[in-house]
Protein backbone atom coordinates (compact mmCIF):
# COMPACT_ATOMS: atom_id res chain seq x y z
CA UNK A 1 -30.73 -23.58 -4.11
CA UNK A 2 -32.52 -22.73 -7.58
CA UNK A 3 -31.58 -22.81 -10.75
CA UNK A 4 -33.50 -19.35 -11.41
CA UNK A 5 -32.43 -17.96 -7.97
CA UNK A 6 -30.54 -15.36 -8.26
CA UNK A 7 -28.47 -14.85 -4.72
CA UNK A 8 -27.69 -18.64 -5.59
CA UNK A 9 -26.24 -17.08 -8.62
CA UNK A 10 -24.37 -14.69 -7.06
CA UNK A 11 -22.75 -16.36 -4.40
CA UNK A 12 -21.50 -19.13 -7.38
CA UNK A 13 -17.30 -17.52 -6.31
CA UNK A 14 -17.90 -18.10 -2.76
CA UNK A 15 -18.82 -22.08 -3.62
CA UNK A 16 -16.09 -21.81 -5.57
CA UNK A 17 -13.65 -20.37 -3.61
CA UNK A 18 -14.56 -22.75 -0.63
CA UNK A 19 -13.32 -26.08 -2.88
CA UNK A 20 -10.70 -24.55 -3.68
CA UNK A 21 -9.32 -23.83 -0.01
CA UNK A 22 -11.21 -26.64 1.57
CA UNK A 23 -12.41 -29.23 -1.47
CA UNK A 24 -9.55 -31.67 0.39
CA UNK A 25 -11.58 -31.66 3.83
CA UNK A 26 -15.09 -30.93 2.64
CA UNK A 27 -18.11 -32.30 0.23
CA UNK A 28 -20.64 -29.69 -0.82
CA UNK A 29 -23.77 -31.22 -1.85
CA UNK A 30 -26.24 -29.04 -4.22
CA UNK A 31 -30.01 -29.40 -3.13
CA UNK A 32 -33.01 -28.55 -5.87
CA UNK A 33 -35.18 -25.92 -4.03
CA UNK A 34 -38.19 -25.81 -6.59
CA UNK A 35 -38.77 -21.81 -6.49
CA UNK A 36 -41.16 -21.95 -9.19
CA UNK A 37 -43.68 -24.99 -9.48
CA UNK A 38 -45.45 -25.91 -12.73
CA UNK A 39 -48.35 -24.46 -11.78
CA UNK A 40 -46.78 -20.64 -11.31
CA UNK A 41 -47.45 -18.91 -7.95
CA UNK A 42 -49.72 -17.87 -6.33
CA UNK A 43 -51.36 -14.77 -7.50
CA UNK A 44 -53.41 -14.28 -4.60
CA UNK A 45 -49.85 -14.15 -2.02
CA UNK A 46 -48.71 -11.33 -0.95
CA UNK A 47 -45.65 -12.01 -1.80
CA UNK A 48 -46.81 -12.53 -5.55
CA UNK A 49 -44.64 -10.29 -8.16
CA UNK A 50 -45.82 -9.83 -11.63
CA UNK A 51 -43.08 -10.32 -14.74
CA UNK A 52 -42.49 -6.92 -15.12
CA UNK A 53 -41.92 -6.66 -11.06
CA UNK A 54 -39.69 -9.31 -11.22
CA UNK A 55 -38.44 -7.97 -14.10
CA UNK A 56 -37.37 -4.31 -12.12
CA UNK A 57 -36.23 -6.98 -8.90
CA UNK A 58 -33.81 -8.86 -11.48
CA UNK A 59 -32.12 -5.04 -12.73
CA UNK A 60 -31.94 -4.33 -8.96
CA UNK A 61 -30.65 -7.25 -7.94
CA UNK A 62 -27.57 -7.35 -10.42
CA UNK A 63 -26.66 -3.84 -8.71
CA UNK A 64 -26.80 -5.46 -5.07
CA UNK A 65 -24.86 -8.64 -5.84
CA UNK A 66 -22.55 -6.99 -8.94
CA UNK A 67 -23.69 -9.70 -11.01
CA UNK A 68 -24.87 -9.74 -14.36
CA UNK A 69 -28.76 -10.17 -13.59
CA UNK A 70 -30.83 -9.38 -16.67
CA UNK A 71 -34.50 -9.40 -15.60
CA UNK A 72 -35.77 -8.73 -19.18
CA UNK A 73 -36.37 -12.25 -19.57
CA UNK A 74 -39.45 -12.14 -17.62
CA UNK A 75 -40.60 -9.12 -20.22
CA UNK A 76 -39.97 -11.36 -23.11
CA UNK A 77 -40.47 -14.97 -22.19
CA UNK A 78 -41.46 -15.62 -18.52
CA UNK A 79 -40.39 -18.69 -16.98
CA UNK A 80 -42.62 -21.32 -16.31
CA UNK A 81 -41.12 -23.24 -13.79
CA UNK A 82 -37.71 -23.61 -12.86
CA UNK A 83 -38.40 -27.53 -12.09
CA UNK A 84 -37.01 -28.65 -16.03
CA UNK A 85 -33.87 -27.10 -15.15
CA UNK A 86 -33.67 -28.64 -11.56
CA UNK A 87 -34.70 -32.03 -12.81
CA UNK A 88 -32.14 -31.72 -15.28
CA UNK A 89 -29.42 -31.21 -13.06
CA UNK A 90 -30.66 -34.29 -10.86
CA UNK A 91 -30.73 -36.36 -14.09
CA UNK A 92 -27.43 -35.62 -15.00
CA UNK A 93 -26.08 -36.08 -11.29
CA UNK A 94 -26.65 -39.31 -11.97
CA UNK A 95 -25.13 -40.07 -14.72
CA UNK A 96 -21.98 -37.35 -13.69
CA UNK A 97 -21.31 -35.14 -10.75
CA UNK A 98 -19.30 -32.87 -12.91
CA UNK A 99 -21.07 -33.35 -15.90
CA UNK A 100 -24.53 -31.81 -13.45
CA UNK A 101 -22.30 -28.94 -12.13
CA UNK A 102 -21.32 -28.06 -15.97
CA UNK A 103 -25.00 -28.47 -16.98
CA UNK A 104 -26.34 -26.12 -13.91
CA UNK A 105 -23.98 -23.77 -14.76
CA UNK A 106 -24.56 -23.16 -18.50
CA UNK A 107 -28.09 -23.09 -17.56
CA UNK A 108 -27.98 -20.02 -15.01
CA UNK A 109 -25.43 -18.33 -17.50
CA UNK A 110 -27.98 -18.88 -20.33
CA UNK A 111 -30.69 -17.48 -18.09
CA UNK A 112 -28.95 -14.61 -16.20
CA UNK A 113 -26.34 -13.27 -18.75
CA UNK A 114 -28.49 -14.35 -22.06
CA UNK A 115 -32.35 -13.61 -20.87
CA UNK A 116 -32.77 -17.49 -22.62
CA UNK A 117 -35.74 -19.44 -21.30
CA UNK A 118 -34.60 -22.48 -18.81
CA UNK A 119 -38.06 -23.28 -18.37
CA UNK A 120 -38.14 -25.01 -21.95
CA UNK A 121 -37.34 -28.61 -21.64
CA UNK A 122 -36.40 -28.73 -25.09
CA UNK A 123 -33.88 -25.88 -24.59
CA UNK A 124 -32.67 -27.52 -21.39
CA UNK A 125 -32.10 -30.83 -23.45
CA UNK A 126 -29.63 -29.15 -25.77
CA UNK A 127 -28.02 -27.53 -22.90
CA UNK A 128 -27.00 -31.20 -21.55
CA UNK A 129 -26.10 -32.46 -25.28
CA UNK A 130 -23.60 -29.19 -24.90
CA UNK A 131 -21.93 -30.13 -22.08
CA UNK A 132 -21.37 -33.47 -23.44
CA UNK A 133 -23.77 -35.44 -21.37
CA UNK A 134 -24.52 -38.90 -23.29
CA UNK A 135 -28.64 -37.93 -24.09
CA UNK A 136 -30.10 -41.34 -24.26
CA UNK A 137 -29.05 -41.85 -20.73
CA UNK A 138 -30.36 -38.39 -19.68
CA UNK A 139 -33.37 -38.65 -21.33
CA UNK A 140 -33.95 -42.01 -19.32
CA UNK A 141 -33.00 -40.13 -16.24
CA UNK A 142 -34.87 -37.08 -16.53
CA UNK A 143 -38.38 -38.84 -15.84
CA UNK A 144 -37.11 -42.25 -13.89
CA UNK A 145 -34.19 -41.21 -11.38
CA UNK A 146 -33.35 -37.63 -11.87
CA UNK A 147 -36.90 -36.94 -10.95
CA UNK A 148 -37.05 -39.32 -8.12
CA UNK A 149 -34.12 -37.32 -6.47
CA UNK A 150 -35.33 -33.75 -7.01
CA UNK A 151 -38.60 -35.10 -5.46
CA UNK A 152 -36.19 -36.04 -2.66
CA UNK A 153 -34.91 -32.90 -2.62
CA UNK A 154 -38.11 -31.38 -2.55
CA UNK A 155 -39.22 -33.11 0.56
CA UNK A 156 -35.82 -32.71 2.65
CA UNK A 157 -36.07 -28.49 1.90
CA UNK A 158 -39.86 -29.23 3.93
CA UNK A 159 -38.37 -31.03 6.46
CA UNK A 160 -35.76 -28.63 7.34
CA UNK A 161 -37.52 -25.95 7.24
CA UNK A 162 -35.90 -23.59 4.48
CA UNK A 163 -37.89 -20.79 3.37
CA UNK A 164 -35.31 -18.64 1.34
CA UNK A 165 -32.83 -19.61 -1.13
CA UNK A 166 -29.73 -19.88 -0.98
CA UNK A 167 -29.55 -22.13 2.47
CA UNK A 168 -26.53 -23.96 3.15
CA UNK A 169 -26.49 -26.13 6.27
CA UNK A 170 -23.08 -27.89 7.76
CA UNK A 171 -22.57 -31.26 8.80
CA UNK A 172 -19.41 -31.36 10.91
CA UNK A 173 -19.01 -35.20 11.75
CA UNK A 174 -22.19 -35.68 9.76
CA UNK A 175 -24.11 -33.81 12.37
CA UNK A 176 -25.97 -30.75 11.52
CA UNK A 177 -24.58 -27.66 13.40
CA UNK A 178 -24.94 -24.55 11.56
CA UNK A 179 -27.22 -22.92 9.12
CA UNK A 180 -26.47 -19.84 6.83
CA UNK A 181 -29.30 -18.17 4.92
CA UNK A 182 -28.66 -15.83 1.51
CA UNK A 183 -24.99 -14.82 2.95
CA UNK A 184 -22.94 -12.66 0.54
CA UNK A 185 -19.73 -12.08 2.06
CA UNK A 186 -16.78 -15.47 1.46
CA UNK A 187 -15.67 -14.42 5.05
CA UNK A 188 -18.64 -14.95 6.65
CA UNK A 189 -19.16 -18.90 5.30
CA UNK A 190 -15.13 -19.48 6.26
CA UNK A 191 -15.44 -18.42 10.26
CA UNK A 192 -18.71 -20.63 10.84
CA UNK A 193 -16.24 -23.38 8.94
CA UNK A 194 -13.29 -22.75 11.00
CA UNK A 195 -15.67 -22.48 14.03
CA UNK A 196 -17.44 -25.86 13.62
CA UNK A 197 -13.76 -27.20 12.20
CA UNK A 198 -10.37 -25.42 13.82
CA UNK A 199 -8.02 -27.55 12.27
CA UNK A 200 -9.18 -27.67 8.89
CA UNK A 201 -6.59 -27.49 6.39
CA UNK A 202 -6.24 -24.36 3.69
CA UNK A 203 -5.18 -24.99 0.27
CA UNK A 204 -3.31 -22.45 -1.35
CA UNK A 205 -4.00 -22.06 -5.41
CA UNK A 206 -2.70 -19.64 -8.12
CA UNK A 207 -5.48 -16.54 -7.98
CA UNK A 208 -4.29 -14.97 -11.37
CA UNK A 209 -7.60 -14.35 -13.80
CA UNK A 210 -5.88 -17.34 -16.67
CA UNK A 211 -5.49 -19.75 -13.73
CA UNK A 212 -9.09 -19.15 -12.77
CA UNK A 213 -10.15 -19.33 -16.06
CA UNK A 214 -8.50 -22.33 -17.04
CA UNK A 215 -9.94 -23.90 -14.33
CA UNK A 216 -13.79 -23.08 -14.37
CA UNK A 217 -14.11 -21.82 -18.11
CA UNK A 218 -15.81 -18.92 -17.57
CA UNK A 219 -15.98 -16.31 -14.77
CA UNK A 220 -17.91 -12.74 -13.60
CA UNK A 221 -15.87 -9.45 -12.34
CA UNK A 222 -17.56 -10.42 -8.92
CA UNK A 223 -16.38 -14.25 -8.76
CA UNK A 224 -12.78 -13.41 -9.76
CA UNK A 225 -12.60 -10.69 -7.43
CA UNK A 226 -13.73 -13.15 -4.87
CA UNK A 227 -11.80 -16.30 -6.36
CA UNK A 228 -8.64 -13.51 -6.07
CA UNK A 229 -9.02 -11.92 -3.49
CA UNK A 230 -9.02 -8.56 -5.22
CA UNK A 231 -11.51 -5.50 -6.24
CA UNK A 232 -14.56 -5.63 -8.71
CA UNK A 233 -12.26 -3.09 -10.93
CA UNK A 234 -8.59 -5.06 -11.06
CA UNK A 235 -10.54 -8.24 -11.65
CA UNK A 236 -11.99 -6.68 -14.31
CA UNK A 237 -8.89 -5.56 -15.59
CA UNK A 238 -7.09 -9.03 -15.28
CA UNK A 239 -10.58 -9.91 -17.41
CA UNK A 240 -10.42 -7.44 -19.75
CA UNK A 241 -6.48 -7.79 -20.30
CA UNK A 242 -7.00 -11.67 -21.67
CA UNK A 243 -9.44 -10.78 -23.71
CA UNK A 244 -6.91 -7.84 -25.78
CA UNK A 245 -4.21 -11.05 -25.47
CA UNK A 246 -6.79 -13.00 -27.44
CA UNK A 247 -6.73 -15.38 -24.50
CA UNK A 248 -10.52 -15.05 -23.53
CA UNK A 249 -13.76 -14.08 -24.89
CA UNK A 250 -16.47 -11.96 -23.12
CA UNK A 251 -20.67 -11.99 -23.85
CA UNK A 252 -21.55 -8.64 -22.68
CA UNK A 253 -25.31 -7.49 -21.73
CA UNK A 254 -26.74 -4.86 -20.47
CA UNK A 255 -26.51 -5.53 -16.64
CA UNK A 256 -23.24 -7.32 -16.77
CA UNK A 257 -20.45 -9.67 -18.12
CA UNK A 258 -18.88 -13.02 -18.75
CA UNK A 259 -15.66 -13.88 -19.77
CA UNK A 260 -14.88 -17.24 -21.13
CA UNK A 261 -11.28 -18.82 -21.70
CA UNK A 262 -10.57 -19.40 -25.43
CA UNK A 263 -10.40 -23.10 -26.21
């Protein structure tokens, strides 16, 4: 995945979801994809988009995948790179699984639902002193071992092959046997692991929007509707309803929400 990808964005409930049900049986590892090099892309491509391109892809995009996607960032500061954010992630892996998963996430909310620049190391450093990461350790990491593993990363993505983000491939028995390219449905990701695994076990867990909440801190209509099992409009009801019961807050933009439980 990317950090400035956004099906990897939008497929965030299905990940979700599958920890949930199978987080007893299964590992999900998180792979940096580098979409977007230092040294921009290349203009001469044919697959090259200009900001205000990408800009009109983002807009369409949050339509498609009913997530907020708000592509005026690239109108008023166009990323760089998205290797900062990536390197960041790596960099706090090491010094906390849970801390990197916090950090990655507050990034691609600041970037999809805020239009803020992830590119910016500087604004990517006081991302990981938000999520409580200790900084003289990350700061260590982010050019000695952090960077050493998203080079790593880097050079597995070659080897296998991927060409489109997100890719998720599963190890059954630590053997490769399936690969799934930008799939959108949670359905479709639960069959190939019930195919590969029969009698995996499924956890049941409370599906209600202040259980979900609780748990992750902040949620989309689309991933509660996929974390409950329920339509784009109840979940955002259930949203919507915590937020009049003072219970949640909710940053609204113009191609989408996020709610976020009140601390």
């Amino acid at each position: 995945m990317d950090p400035i990808c956004s099906a990897c964005w939008s497929i965030e409930g299905i990940i979700r979801r599958l920890k949930l049900e199978y987080g007893n049986d299964i590992s999900i590892e998180t792979c940096m994809g580098g979409l977007l090099p230092p040294e921009g892309w290349d203009i001469d491509s044919e697959d090259y988009l200009a900001p205000a391109e990408l800009a009109e892809l983002w807009d369409k995009s949050s339509i498609d995948y009913n997530m907020p996607i708000n592509g005026d960032v690239w109108l008023k500061s166009p990323l760089s790179s998205s290797y900062p954010a990536s390197i960041a992630y790596r960099a706090a892996f090491c010094q906390s699984p849970s801390l990197a998963d916090a950090l990655l996430r507050k990034l691609r909310e600041k970037l999809f639902v805020e239009s803020c620049d992830i590119s910016s190391e500087s604004f990517v450093f006081e991302c990981a002193k938000e999520v409580g990461l200790d900084m003289s350790i990350f700061r260590k990491d982010f050019i000695a071992d952090g960077k050493v593993a998203f080079d790593r990363d880097i050079a597995q993505g070659v080897e296998l092959g991927v060409e489109l983000f997100p890719t998720l491939y599963l190890y059954p028995y630590g053997v490769l046997k399936s690969e799934l390219v930008n799939v959108q449905h949670y359905k479709e990701y639960e069959y190939e692991l019930l195919k590969l695994v029969p009698n995996i076990a499924k956890t049941k867990y409370d599906k209600s929007a202040l259980s979900m909440l609780k748990r992750f801190g902040s949620l989309t209509s689309k991933e509660l509707s996929i974390l409950g099992d329920c339509t784009m409009e109840n979940a955002t009801k259930q949203l919507d309803d915590l937020v009049d019961n003072n219970l949640a807050t909710v940053i609204r933009s113009a191609n989408g929400s996020l709610w976020e439980i009140v601390r």
